[in-house]
Each structure stands twice: as C-alpha cells, then as structure tokens.
PDB file of N, CA and C in Angstrom:
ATOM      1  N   UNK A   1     135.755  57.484  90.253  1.00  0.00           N
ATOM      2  CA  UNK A   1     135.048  58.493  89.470  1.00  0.00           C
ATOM      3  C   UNK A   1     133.884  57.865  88.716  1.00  0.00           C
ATOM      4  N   UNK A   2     134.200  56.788  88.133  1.00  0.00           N
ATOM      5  CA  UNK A   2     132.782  55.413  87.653  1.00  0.00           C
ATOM      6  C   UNK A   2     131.647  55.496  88.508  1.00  0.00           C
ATOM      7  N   UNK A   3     131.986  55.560  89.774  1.00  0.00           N
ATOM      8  CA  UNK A   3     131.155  55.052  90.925  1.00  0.00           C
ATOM      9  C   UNK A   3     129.919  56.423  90.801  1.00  0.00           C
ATOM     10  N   UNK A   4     130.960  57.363  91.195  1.00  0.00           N
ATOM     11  CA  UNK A   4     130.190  58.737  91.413  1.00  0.00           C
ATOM     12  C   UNK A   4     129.567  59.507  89.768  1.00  0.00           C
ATOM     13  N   UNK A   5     129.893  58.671  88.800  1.00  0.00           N
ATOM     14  CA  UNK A   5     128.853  58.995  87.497  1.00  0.00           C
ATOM     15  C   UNK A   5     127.611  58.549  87.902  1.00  0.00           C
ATOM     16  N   UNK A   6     127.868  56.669  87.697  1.00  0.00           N
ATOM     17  CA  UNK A   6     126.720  56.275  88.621  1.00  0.00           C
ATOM     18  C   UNK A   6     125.998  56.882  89.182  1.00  0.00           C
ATOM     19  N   UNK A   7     126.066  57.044  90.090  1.00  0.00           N
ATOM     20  CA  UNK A   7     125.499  57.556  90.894  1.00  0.00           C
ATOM     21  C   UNK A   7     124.693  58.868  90.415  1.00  0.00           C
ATOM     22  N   UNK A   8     125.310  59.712  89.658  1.00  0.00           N
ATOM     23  CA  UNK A   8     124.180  60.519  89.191  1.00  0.00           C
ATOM     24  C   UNK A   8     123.250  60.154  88.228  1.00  0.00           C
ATOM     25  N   UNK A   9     124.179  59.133  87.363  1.00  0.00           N
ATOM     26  CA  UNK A   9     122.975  59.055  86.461  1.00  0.00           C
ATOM     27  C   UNK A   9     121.462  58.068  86.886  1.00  0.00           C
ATOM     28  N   UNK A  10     121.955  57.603  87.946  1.00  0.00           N
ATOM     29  CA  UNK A  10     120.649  56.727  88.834  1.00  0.00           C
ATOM     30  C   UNK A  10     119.805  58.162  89.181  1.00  0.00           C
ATOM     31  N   UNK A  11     120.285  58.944  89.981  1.00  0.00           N
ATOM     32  CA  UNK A  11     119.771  59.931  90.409  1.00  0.00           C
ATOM     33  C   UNK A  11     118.926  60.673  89.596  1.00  0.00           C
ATOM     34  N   UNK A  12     119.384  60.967  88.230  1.00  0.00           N
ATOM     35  CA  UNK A  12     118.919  61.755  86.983  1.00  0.00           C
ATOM     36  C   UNK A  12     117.234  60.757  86.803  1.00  0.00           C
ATOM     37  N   UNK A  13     117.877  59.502  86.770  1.00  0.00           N
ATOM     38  CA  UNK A  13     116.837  58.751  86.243  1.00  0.00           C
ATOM     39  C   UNK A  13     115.648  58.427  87.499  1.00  0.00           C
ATOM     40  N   UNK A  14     115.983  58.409  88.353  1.00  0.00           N
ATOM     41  CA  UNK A  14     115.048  58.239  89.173  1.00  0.00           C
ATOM     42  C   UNK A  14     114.155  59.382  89.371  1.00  0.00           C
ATOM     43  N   UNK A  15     112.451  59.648  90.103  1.00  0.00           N
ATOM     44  CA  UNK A  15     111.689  60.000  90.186  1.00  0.00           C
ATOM     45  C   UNK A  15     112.167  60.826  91.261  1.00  0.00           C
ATOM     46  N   UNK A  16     113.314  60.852  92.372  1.00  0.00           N
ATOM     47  CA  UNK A  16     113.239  60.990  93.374  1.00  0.00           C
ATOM     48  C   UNK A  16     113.920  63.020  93.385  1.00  0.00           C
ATOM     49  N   UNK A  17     113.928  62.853  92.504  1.00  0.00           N
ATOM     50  CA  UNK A  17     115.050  64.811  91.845  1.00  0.00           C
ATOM     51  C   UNK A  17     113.685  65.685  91.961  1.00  0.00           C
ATOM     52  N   UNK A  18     112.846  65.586  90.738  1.00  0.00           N
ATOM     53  CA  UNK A  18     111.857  65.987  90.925  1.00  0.00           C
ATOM     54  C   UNK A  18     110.997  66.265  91.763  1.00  0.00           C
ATOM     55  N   UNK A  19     110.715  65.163  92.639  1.00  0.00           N
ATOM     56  CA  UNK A  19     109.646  65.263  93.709  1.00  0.00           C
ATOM     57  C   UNK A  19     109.945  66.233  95.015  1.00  0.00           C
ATOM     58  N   UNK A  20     111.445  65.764  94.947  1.00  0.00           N
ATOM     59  CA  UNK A  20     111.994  66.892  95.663  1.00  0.00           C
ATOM     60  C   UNK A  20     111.794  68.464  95.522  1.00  0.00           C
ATOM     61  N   UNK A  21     111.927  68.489  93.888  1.00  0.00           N
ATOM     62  CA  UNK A  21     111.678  69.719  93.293  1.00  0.00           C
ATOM     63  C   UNK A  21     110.398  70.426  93.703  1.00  0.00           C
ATOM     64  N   UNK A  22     109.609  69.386  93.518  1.00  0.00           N
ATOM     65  CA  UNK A  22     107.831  70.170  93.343  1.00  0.00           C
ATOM     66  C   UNK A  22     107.719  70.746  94.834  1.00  0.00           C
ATOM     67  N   UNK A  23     108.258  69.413  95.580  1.00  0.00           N
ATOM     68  CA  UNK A  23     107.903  69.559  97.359  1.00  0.00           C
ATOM     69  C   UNK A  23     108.787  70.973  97.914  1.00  0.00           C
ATOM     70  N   UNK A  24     109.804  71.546  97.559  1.00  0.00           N
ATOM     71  CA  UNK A  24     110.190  72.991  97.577  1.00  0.00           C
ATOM     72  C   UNK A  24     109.288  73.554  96.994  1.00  0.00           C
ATOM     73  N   UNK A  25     108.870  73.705  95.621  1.00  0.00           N
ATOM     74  CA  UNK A  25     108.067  74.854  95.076  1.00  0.00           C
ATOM     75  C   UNK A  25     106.784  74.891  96.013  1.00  0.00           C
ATOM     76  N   UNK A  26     106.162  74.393  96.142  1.00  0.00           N
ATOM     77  CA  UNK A  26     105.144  74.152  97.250  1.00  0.00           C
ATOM     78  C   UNK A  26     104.886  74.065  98.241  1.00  0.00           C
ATOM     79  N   UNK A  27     106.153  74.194  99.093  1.00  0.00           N
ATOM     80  CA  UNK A  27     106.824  74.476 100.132  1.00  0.00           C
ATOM     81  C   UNK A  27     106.696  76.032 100.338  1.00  0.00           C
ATOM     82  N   UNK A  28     107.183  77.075  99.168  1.00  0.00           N
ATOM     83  CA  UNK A  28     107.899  78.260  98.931  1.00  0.00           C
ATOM     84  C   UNK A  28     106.429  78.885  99.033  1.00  0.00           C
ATOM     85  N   UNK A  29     105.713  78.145  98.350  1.00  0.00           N
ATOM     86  CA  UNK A  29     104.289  79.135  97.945  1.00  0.00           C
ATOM     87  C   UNK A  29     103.362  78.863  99.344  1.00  0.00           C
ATOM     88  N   UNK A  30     103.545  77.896  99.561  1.00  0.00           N
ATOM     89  CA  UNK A  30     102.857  77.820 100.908  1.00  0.00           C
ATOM     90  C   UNK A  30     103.504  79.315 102.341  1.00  0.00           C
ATOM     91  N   UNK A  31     104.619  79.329 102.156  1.00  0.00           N
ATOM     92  CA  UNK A  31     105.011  79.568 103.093  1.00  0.00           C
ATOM     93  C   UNK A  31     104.645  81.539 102.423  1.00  0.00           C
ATOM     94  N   UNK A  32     104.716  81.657 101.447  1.00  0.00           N
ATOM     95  CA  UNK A  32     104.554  82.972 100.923  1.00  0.00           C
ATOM     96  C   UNK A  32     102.936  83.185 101.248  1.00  0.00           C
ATOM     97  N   UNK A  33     101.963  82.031 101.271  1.00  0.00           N
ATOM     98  CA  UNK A  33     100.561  82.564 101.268  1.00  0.00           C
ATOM     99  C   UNK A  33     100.268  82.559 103.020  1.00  0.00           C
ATOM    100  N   UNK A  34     101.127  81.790 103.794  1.00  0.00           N
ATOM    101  CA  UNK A  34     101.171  82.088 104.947  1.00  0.00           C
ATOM    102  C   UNK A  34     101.608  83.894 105.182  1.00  0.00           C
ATOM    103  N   UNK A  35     103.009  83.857 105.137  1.00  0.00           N
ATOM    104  CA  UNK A  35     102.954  85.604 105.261  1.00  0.00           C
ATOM    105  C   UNK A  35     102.530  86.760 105.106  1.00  0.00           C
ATOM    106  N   UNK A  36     101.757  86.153 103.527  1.00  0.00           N
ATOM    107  CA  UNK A  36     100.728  87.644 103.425  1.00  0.00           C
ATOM    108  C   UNK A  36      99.802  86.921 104.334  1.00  0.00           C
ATOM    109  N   UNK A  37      99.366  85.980 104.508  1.00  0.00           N
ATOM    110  CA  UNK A  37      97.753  86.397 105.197  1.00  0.00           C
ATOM    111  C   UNK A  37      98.108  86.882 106.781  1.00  0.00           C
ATOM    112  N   UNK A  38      99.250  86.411 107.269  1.00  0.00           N
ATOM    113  CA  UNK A  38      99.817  86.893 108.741  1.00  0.00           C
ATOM    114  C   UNK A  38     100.092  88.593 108.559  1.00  0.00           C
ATOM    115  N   UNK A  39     100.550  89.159 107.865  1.00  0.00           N
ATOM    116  CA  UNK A  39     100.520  90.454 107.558  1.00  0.00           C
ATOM    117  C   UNK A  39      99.082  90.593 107.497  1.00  0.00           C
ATOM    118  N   UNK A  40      98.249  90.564 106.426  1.00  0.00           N
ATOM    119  CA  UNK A  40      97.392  91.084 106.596  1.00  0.00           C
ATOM    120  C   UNK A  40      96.727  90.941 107.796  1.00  0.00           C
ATOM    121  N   UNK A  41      96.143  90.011 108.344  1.00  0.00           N
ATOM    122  CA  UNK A  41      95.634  90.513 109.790  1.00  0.00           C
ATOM    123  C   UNK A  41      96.084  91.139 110.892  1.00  0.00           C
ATOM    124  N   UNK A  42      98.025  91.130 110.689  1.00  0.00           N
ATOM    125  CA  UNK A  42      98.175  92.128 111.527  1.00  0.00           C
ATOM    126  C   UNK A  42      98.426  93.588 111.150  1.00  0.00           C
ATOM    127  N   UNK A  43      98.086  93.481 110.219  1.00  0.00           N
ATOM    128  CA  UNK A  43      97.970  95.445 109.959  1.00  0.00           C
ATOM    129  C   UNK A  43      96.019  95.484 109.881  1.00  0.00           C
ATOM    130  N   UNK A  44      95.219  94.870 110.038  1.00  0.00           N
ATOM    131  CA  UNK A  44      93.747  94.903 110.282  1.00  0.00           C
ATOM    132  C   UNK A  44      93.572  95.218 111.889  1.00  0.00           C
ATOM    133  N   UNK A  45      94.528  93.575 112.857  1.00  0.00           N
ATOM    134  CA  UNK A  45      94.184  93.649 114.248  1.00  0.00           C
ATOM    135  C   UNK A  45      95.052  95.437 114.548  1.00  0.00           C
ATOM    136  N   UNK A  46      96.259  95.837 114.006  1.00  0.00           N
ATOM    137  CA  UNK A  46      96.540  96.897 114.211  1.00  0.00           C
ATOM    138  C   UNK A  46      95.638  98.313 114.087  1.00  0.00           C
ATOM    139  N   UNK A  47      94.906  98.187 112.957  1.00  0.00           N
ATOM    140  CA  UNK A  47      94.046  99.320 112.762  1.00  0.00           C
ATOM    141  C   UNK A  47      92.803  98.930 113.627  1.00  0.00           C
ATOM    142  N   UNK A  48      92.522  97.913 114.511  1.00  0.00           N
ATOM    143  CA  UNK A  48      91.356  97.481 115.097  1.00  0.00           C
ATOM    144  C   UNK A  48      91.782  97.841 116.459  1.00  0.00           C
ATOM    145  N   UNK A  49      92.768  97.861 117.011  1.00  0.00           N
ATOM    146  CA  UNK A  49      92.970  98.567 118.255  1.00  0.00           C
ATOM    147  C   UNK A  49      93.384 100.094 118.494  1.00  0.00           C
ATOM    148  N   UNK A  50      93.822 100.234 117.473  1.00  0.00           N
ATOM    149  CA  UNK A  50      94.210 101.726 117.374  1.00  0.00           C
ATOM    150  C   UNK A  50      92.873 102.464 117.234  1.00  0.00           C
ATOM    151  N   UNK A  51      91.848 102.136 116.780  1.00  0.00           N
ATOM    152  CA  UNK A  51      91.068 102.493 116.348  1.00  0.00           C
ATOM    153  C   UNK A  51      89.542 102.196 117.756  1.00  0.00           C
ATOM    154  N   UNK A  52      89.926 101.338 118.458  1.00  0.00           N
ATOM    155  CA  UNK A  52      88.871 101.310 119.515  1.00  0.00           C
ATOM    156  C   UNK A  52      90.066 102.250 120.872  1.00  0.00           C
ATOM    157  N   UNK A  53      91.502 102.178 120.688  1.00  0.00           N
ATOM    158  CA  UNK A  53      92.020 102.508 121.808  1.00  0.00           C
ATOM    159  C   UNK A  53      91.697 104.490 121.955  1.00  0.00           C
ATOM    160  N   UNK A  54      91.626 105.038 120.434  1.00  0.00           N
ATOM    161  CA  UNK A  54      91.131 106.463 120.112  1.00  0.00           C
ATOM    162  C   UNK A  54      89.521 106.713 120.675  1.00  0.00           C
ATOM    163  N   UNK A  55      88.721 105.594 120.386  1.00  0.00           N
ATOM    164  CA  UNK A  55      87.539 105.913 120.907  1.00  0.00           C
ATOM    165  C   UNK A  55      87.055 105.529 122.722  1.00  0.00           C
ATOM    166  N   UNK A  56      87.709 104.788 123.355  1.00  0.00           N
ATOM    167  CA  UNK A  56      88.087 104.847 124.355  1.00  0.00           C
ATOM    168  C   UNK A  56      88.813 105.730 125.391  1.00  0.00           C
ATOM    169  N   UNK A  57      89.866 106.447 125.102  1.00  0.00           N
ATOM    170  CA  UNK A  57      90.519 107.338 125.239  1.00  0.00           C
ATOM    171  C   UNK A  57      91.447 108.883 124.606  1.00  0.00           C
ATOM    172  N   UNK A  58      90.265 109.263 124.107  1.00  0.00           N
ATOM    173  CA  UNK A  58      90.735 110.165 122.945  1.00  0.00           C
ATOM    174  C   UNK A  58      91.417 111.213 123.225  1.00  0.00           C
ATOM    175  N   UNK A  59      92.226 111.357 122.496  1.00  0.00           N
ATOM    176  CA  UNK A  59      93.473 112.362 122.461  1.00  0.00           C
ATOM    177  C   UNK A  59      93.073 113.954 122.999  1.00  0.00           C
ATOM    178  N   UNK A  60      94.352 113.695 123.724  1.00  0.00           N
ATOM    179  CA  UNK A  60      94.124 115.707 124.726  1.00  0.00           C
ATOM    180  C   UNK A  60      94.425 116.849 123.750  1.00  0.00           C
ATOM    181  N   UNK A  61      93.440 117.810 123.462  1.00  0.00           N
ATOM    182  CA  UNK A  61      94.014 118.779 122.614  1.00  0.00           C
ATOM    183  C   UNK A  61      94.991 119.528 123.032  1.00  0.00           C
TER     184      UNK A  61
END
C-alpha cells in the first residue's frame, strides 16, 4: 500500500497529469471545431445541390 501512495504522489508531483490534461481539452475543442465546420458545409453542399438539381429539373405541377 506504501508502494502505491508512492506512486501517486510522484504522479501528483510530476508535470506529466496535467499535460495530459491540456492535451484532452484540446483534443475536445479541436474535435468540436472540426464538426461544426463538417456540418456546416454539409448543410451548404446540401442546399447547393438541391438548389441546382430544382433548376435543372424542375418540379411537375
């Protein structure tokens, strides 16, 4: 049980908790500014074909 205090309190003290920390948060936000911008262009490329496929072939009354 000595061993495994150790062991955290190296852990506590070392740089290595944190960095971990930041590299998730920045991880998280990265991956969040990826999805909106992938959404947004596909609801743009969506309104960009819908929108040439109507003027191409426009609807039968």
């Amino acid at each position: 049980m000595k061993s495994f205090a150790k062991k955290v309190q190296r852990f506590l003290a070392s740089e290595d908790g944190p960095t971990a920390v930041e590299y998730a948060v920045m991880l998280a936000l990265i991956v969040v500014v990826c999805l909106s911008a992938i959404t947004t262009i596909g609801t743009n490329a969506n309104s960009t074909f819908t929108e040439v496929g109507n003027r191409i072939a426009p609807a039968a009354p």
